[in-house]
N, C-alpha and C. Protein backbone atom coordinates (compact mmCIF):
# COMPACT_ATOMS: atom_id res chain seq x y z
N UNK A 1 18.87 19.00 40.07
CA UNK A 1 17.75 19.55 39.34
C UNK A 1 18.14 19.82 37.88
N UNK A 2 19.18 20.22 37.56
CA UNK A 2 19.84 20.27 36.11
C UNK A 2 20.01 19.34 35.04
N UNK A 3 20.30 17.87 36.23
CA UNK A 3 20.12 16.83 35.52
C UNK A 3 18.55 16.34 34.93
N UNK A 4 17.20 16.91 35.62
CA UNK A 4 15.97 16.74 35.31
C UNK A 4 16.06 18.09 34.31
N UNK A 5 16.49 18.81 34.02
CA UNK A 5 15.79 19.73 32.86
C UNK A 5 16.95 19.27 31.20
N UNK A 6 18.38 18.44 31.60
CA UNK A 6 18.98 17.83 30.83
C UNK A 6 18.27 16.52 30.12
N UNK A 7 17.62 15.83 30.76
CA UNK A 7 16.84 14.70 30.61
C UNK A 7 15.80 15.09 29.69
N UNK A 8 15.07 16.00 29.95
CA UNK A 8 13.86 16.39 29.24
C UNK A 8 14.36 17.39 27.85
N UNK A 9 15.21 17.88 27.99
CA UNK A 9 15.87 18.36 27.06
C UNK A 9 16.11 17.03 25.95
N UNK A 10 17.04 16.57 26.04
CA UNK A 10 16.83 15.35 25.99
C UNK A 10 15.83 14.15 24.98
N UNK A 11 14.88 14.34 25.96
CA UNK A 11 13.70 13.27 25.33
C UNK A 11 12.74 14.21 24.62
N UNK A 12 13.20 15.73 24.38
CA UNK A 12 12.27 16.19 23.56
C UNK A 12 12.78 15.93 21.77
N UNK A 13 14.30 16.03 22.21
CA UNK A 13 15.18 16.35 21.07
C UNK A 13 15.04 15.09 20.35
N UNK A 14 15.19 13.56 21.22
CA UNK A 14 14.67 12.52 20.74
C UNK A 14 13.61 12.31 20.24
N UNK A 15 12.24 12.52 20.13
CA UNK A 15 10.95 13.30 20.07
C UNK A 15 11.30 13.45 18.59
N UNK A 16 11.86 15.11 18.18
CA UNK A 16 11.81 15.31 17.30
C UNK A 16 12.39 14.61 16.17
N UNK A 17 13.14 13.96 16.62
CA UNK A 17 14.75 13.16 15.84
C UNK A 17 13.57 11.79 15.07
N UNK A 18 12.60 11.65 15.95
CA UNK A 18 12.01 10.33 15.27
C UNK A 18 10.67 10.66 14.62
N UNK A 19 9.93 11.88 14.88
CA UNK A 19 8.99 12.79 14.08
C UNK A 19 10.20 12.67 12.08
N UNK A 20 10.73 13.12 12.84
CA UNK A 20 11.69 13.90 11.27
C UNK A 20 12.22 12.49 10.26
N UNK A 21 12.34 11.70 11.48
CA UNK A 21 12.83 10.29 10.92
C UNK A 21 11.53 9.90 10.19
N UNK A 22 10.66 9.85 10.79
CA UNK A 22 9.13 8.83 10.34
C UNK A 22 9.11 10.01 8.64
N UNK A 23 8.76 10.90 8.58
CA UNK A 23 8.83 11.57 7.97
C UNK A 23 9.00 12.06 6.79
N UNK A 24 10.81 11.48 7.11
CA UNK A 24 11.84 11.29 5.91
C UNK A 24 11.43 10.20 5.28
N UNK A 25 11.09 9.06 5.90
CA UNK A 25 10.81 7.56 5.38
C UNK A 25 9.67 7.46 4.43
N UNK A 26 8.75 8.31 5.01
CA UNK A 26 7.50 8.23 4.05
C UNK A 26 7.38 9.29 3.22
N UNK A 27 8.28 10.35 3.25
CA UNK A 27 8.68 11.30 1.82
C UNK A 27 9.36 10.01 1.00
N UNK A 28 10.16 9.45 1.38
CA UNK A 28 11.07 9.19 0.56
C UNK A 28 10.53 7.59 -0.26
N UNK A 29 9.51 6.72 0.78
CA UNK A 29 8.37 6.02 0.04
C UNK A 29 7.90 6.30 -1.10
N UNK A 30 7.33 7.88 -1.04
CA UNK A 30 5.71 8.43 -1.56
C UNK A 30 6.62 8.33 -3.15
N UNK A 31 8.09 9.55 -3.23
CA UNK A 31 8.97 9.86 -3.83
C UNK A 31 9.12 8.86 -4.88
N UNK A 32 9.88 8.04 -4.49
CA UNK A 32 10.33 6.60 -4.96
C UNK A 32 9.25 5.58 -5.72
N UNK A 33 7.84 6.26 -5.33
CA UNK A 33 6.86 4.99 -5.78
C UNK A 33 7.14 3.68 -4.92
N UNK A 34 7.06 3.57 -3.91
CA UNK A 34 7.46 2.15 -3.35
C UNK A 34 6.50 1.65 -3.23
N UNK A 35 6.56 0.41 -3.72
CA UNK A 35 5.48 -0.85 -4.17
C UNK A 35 5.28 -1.49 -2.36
N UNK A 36 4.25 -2.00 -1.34
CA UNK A 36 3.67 -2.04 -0.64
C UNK A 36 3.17 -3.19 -0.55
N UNK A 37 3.09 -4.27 0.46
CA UNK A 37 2.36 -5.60 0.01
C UNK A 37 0.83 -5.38 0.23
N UNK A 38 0.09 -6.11 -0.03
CA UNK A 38 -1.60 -5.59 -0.37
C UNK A 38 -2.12 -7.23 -0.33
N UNK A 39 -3.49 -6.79 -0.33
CA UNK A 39 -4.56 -8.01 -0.52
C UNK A 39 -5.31 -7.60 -0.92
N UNK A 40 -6.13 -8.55 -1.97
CA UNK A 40 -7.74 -8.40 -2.56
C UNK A 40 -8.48 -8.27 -1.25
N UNK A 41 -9.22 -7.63 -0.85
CA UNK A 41 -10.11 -7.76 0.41
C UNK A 41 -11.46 -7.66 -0.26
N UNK A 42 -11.70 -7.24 -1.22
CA UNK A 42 -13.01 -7.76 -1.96
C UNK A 42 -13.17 -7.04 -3.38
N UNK A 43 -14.35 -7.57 -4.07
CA UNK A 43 -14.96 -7.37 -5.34
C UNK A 43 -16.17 -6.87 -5.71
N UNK A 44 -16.30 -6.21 -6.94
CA UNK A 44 -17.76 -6.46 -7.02
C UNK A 44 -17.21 -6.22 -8.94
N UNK A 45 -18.05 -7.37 -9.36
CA UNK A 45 -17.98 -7.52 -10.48
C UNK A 45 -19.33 -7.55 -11.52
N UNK A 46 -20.27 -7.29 -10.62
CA UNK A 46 -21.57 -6.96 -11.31
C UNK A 46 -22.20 -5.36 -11.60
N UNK A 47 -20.82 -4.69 -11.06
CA UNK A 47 -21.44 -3.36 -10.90
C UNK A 47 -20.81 -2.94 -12.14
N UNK A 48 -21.67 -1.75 -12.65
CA UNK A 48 -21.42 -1.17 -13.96
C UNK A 48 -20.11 -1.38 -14.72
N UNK A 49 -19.14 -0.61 -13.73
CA UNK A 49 -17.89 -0.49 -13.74
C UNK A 49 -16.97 -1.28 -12.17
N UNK A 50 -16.75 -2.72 -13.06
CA UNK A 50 -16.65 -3.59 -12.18
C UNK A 50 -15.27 -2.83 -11.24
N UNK A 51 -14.80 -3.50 -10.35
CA UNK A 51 -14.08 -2.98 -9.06
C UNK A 51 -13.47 -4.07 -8.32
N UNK A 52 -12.23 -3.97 -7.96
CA UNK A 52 -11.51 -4.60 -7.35
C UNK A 52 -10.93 -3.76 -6.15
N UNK A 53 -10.91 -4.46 -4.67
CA UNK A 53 -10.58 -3.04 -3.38
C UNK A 53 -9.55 -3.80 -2.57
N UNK A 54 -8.33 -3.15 -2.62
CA UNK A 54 -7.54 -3.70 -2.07
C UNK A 54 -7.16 -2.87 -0.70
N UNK A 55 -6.31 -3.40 0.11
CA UNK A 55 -5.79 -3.14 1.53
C UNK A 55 -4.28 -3.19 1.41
N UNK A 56 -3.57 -2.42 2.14
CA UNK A 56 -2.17 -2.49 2.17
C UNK A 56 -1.75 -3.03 3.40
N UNK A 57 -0.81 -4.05 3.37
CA UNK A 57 -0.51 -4.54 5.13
C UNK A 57 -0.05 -3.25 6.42
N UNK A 58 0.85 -2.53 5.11
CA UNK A 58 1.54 -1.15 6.05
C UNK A 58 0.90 0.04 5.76
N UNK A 59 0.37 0.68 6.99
CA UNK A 59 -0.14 1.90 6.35
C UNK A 59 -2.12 1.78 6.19
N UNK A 60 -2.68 0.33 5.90
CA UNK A 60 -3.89 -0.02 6.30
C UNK A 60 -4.24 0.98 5.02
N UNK A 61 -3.65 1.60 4.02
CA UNK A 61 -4.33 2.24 3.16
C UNK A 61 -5.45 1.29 2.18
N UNK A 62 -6.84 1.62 1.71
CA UNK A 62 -7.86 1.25 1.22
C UNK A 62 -7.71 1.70 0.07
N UNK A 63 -7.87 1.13 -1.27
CA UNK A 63 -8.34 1.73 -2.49
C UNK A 63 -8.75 0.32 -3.43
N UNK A 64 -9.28 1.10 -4.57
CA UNK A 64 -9.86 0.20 -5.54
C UNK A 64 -9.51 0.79 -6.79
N UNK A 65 -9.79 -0.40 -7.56
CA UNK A 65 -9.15 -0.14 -8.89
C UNK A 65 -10.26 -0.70 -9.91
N UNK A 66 -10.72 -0.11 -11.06
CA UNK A 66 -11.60 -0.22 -12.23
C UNK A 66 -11.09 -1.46 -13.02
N UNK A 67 -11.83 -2.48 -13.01
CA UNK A 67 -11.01 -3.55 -13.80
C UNK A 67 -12.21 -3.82 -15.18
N UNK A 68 -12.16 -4.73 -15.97
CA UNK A 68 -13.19 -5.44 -17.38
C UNK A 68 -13.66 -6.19 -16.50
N UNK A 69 -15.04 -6.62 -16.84
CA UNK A 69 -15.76 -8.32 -16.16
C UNK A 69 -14.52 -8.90 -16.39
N UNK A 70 -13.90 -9.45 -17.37
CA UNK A 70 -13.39 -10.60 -17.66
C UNK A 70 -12.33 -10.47 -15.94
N UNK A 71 -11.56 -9.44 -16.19
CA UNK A 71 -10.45 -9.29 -15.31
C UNK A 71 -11.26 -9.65 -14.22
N UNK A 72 -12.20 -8.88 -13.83
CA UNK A 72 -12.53 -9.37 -12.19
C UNK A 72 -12.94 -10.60 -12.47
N UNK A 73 -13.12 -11.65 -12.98
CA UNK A 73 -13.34 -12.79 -12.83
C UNK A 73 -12.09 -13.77 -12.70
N UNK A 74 -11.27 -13.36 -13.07
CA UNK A 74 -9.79 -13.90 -12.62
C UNK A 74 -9.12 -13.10 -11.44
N UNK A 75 -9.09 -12.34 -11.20
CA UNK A 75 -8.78 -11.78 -9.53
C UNK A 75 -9.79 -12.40 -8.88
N UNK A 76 -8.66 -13.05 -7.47
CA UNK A 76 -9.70 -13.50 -6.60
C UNK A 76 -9.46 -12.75 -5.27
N UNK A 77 -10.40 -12.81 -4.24
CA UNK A 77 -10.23 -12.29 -2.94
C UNK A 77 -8.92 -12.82 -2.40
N UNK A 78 -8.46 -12.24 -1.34
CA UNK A 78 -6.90 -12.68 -1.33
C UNK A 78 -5.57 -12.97 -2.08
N UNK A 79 -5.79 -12.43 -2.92
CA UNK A 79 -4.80 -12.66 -3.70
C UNK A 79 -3.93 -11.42 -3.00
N UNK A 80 -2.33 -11.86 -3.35
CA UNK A 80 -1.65 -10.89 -2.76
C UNK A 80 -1.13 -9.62 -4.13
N UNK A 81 -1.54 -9.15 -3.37
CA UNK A 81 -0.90 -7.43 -4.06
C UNK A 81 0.50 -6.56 -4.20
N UNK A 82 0.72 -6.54 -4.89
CA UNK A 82 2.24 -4.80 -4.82
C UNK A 82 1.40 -3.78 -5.45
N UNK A 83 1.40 -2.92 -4.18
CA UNK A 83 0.59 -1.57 -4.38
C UNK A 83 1.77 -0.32 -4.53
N UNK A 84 1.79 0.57 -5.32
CA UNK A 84 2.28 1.41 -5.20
C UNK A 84 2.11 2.78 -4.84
N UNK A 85 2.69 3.42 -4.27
CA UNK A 85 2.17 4.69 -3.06
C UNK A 85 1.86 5.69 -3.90
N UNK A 86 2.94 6.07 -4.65
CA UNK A 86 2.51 7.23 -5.21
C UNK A 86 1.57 7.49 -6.78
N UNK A 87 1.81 6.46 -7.59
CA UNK A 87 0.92 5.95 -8.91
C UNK A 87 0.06 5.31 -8.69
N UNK A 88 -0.11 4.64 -7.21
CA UNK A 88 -1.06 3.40 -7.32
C UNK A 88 -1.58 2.62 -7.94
N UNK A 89 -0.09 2.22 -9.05
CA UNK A 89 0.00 0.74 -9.36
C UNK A 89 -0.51 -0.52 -8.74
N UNK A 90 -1.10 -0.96 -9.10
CA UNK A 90 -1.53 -2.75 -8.17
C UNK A 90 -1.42 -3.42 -9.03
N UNK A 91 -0.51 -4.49 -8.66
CA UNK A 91 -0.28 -5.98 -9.41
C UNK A 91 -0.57 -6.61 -8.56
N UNK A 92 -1.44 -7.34 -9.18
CA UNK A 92 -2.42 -8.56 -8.19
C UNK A 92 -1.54 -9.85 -8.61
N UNK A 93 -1.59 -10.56 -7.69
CA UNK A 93 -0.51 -12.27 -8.12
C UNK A 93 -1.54 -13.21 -6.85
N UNK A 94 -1.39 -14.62 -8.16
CA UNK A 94 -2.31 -15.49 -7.27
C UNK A 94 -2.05 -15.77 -5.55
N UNK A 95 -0.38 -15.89 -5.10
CA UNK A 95 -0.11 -15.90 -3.92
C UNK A 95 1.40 -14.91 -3.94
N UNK A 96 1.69 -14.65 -2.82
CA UNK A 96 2.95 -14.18 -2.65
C UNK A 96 3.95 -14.90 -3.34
N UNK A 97 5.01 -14.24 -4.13
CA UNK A 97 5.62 -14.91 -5.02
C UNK A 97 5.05 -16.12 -6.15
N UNK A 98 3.99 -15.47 -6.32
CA UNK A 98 3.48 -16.34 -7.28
C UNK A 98 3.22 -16.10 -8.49
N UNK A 99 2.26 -15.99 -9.64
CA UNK A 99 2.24 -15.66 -10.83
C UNK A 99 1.12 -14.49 -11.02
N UNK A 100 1.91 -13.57 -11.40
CA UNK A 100 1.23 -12.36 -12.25
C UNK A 100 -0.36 -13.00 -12.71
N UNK A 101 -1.35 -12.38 -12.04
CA UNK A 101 -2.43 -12.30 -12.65
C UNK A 101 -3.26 -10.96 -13.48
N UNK A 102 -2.48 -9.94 -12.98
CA UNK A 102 -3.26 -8.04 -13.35
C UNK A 102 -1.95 -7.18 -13.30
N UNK A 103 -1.93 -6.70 -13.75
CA UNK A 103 -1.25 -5.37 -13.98
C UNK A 103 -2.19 -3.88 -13.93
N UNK A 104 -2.52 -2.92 -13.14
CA UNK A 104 -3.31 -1.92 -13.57
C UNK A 104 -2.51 -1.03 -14.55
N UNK A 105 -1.43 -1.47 -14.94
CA UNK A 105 -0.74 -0.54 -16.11
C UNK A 105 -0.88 -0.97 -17.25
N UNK A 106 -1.37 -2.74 -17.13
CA UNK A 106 -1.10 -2.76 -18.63
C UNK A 106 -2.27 -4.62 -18.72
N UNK A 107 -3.33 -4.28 -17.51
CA UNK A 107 -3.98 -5.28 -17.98
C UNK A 107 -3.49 -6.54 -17.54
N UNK A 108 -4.21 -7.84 -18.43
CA UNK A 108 -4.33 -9.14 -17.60
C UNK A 108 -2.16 -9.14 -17.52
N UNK A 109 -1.83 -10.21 -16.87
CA UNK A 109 -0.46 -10.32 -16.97
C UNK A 109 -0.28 -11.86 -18.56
C-alpha cells in the first residue's frame, strides 16, 4: 500500500515539474520577444484603416496589424510570417525563407 501512496506522490510531483516547466518556457518566450512562425490568414484592404490578420502556428494566437493601401496590396494571404510575442512585430515574407515583403517596424522591406 506504500508503494500506491509513493506512486502518486510521485505523479503529482511530476505534475508540477511540467506545470513549472511549460511555464518557464513561455515566461522566457514572452521575455525574450521570440519571433513565432505565422501566416497571412486574411485581409481587408478596403476598410478605412486597411488590415492585415495573421495566425501563429504555435499558440493559434490571432492578431492584426494596420498596414497603407499600398502595403496591403503587396501582402498576400499566406504569406509566411515571424510574429513576435511580446512587441508583436510581424514580418511578412513571400514564402518561408523567402524575401522580406513588410516589416511592422519599419514598413515595406
Amino acid at each position: 500500500m506504500a508503494f500506491l501512496g509513493g506512486l502518486v506522490g510521485k505523479l503529482i510531483g511530476l505534475a508540477v515539474l511540467l506545470v513549472v516547466l511549460v511555464l518557464g518556457i513561455g515566461i522566457w518566450a514572452y521575455a525574450s520577444d521570440y519571433a513565432v512562425e505565422a501566416t497571412v490568414t486574411k485581409k481587408d484592404c478596403a476598410a478605412a484603416k486597411p488590415v492585415v490578420f495573421v495566425k501563429t502556428k504555435m499558440f493559434g494566437i490571432e492578431d492584426s496589424t494596420e498596414v497603407s493601401g499600398h502595403e496591403c496590396g503587396i501582402i498576400q494571404v499566406g504569406n509566411f510570417v515571424r510574429y513576435h510575442l511580446r512587441t508583436q512585430r510581424t514580418i511578412v515574407y513571400q514564402a518561408e525563407g523567402g524575401t522580406c515583403v513588410y516589416d511592422s517596424a519599419t514598413g515595406l522591406c
